[in-house]
C-alpha atoms as a PDB file:
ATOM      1  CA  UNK A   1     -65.513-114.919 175.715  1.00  0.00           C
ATOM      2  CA  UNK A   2     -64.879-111.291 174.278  1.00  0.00           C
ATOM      3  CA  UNK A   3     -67.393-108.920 172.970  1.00  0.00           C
ATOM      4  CA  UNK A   4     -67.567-106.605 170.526  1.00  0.00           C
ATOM      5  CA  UNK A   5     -69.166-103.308 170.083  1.00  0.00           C
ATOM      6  CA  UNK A   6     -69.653-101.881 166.310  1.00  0.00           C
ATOM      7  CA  UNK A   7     -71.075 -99.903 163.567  1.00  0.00           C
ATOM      8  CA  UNK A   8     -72.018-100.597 160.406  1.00  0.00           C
ATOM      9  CA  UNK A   9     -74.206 -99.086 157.276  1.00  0.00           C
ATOM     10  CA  UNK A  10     -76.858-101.748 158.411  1.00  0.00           C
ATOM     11  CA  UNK A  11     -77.279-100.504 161.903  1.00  0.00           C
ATOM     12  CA  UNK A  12     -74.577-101.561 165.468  1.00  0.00           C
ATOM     13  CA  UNK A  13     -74.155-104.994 166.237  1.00  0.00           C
ATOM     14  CA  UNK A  14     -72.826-106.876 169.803  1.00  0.00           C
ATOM     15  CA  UNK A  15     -70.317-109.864 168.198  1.00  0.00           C
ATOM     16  CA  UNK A  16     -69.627-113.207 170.954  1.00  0.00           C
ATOM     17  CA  UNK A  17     -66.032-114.370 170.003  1.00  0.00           C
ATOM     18  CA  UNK A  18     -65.029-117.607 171.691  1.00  0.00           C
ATOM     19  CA  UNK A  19     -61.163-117.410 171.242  1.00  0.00           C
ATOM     20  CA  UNK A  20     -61.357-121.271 172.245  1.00  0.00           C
ATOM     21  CA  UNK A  21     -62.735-121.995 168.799  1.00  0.00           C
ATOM     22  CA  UNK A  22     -62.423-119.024 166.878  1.00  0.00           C
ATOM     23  CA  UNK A  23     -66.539-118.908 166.744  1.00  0.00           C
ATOM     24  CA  UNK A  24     -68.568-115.524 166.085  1.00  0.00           C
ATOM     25  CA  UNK A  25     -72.115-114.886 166.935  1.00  0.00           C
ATOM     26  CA  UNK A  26     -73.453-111.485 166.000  1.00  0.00           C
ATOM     27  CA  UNK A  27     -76.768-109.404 167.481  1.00  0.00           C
ATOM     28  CA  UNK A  28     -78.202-106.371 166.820  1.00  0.00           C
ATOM     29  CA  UNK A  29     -77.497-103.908 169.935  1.00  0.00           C
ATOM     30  CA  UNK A  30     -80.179-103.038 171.865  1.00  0.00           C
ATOM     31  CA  UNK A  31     -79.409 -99.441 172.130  1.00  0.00           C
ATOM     32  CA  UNK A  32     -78.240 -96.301 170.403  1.00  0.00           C
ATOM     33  CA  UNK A  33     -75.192 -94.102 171.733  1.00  0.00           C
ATOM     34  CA  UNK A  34     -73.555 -96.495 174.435  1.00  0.00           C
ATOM     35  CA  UNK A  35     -70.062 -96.068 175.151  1.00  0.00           C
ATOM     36  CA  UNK A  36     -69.689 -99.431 177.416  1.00  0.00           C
ATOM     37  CA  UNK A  37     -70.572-102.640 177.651  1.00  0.00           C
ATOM     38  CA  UNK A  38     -70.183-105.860 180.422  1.00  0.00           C
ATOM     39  CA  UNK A  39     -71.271-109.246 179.745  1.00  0.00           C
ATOM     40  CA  UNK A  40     -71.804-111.688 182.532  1.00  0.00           C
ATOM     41  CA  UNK A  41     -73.464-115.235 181.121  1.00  0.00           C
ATOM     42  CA  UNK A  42     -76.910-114.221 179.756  1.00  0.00           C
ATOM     43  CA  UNK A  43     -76.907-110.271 181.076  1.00  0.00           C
ATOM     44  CA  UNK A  44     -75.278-107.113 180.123  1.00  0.00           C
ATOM     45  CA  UNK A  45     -74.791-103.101 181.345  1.00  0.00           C
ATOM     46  CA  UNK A  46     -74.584-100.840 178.632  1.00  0.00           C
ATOM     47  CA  UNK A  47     -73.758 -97.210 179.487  1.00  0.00           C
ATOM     48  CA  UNK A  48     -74.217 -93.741 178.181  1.00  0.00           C
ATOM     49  CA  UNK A  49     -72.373 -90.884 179.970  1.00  0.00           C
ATOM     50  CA  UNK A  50     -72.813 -87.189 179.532  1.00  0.00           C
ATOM     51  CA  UNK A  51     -69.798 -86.419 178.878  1.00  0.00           C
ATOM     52  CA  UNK A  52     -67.726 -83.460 181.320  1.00  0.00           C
ATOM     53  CA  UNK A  53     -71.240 -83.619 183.257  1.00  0.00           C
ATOM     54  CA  UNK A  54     -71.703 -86.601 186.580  1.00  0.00           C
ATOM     55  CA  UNK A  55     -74.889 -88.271 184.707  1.00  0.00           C
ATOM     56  CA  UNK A  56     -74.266 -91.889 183.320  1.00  0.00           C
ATOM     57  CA  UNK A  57     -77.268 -93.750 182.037  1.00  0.00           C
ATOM     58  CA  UNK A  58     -77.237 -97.435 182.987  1.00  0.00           C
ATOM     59  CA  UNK A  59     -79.125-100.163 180.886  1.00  0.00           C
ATOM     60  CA  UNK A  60     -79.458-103.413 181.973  1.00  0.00           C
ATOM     61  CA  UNK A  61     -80.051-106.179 179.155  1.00  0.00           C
ATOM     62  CA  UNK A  62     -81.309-110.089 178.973  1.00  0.00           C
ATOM     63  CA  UNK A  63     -80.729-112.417 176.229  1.00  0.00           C
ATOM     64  CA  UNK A  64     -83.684-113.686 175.254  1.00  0.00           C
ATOM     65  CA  UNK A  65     -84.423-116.146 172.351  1.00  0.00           C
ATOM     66  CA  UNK A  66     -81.092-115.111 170.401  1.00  0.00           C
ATOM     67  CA  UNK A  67     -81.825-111.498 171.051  1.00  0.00           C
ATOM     68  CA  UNK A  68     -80.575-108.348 173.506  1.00  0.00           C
ATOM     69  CA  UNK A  69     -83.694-107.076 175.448  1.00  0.00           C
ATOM     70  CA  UNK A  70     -83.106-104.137 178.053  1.00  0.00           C
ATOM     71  CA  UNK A  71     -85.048-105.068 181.040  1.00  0.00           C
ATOM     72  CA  UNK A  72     -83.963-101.774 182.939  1.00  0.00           C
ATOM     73  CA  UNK A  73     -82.749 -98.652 182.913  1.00  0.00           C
ATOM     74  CA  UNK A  74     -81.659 -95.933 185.268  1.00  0.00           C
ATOM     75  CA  UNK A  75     -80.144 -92.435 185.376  1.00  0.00           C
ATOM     76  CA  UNK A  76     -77.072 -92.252 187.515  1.00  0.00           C
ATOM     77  CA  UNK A  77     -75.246 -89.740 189.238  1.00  0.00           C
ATOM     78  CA  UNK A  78     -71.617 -89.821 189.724  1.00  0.00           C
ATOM     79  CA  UNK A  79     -69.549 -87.861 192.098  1.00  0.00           C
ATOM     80  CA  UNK A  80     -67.659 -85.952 189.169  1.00  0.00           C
ATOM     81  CA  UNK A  81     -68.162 -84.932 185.514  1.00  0.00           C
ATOM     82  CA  UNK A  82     -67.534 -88.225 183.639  1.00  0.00           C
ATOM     83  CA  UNK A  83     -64.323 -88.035 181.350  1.00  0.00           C
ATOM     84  CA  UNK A  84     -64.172 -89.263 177.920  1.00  0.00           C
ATOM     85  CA  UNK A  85     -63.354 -92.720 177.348  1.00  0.00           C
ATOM     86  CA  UNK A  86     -63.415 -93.749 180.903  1.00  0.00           C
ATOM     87  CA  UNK A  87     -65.327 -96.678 181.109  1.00  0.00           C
ATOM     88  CA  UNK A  88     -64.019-100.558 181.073  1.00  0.00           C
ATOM     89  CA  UNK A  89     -66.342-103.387 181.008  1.00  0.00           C
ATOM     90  CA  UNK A  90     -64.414-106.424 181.547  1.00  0.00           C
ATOM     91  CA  UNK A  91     -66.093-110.101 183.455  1.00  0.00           C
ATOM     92  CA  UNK A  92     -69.073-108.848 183.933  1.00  0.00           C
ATOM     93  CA  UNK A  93     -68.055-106.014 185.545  1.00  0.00           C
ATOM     94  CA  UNK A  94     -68.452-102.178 184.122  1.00  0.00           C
ATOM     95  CA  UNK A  95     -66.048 -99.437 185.445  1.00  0.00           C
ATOM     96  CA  UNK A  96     -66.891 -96.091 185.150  1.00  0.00           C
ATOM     97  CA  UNK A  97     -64.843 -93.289 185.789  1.00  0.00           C
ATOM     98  CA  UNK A  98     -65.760 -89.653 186.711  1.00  0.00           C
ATOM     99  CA  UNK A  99     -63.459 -87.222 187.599  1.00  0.00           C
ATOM    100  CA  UNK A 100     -60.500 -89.500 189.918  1.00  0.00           C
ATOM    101  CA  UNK A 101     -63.285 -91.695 191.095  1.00  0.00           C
ATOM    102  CA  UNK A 102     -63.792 -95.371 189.769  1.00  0.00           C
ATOM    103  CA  UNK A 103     -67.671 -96.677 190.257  1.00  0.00           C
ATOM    104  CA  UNK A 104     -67.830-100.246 189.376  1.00  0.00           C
ATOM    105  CA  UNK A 105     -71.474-101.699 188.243  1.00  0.00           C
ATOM    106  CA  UNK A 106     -71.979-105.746 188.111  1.00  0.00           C
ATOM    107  CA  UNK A 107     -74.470-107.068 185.376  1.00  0.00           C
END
C-alpha cells in the first residue's frame, strides 16, 4: 500500500492506493499542518515540526469505522533544530531528521 497526503478546495484528504489493483480509498485527514505521515495496518504518526527549532509534534491516529481518529498526541524534542523537508514515513515507520541526527518513530 502507498499513501497519499493532499490538498484540495474541499479541505486535505489521506488516499490508500493498492498498486496490486489499482484501488483508491480516500479520508479526510485528521489534522491541519502535518508534514509526515506512516501507516502501519490500522495506525498512523502524523508530524508537525517547527521548523529551524528541535520541537516536532507527534500524533498518533486509529482508523475507526472508515475514519482517521488521533488517539494521542505529544510534543517532542529533538536534539537539533529540525530542517525542512526532513521527514520520511515509509512501513510504518516515520523518520525525522534534525540537524545530522535521524529519530525514527513506529506507529
Amino acid at each position: 500500500m502507498a499513501w497519499l497526503g493532499w490538498y484540495s478546495h474541499e479541505g486535505s484528504f489521506l488516499s490508500r492506493v493498492d498498486p496490486a489493483t489499482g484501488s483508491i480509498t480516500s479520508y479526510r485527514h485528521p489534522l491541519r499542518n502535518t508534514d509526515g505521515i506512516a501507516v502501519r495496518g490500522t495506525r498512523m504518526l502524523l508530524s508537525h515540526q517547527f521548523h529551524n527549532r528541535p520541537g516536532v509534534e507527534l500524533n498518533r491516529a486509529e482508523l475507526l469505522d472508515d475514519a482517521w481518529v488521533i488517539t494521542s498526541q505529544e510534543q517532542l524534542r529533538l536534539p537539533e533544530p529540525v530542517t525542512r523537508r526532513c521527514v520520511q514515513g515509509r512501513d510504518g515507520v516515520l523518520w525525522i531528521r534534525g540537524g545530522d541526527t535521524w529519530v525514527q518513530f513506529e506507529a
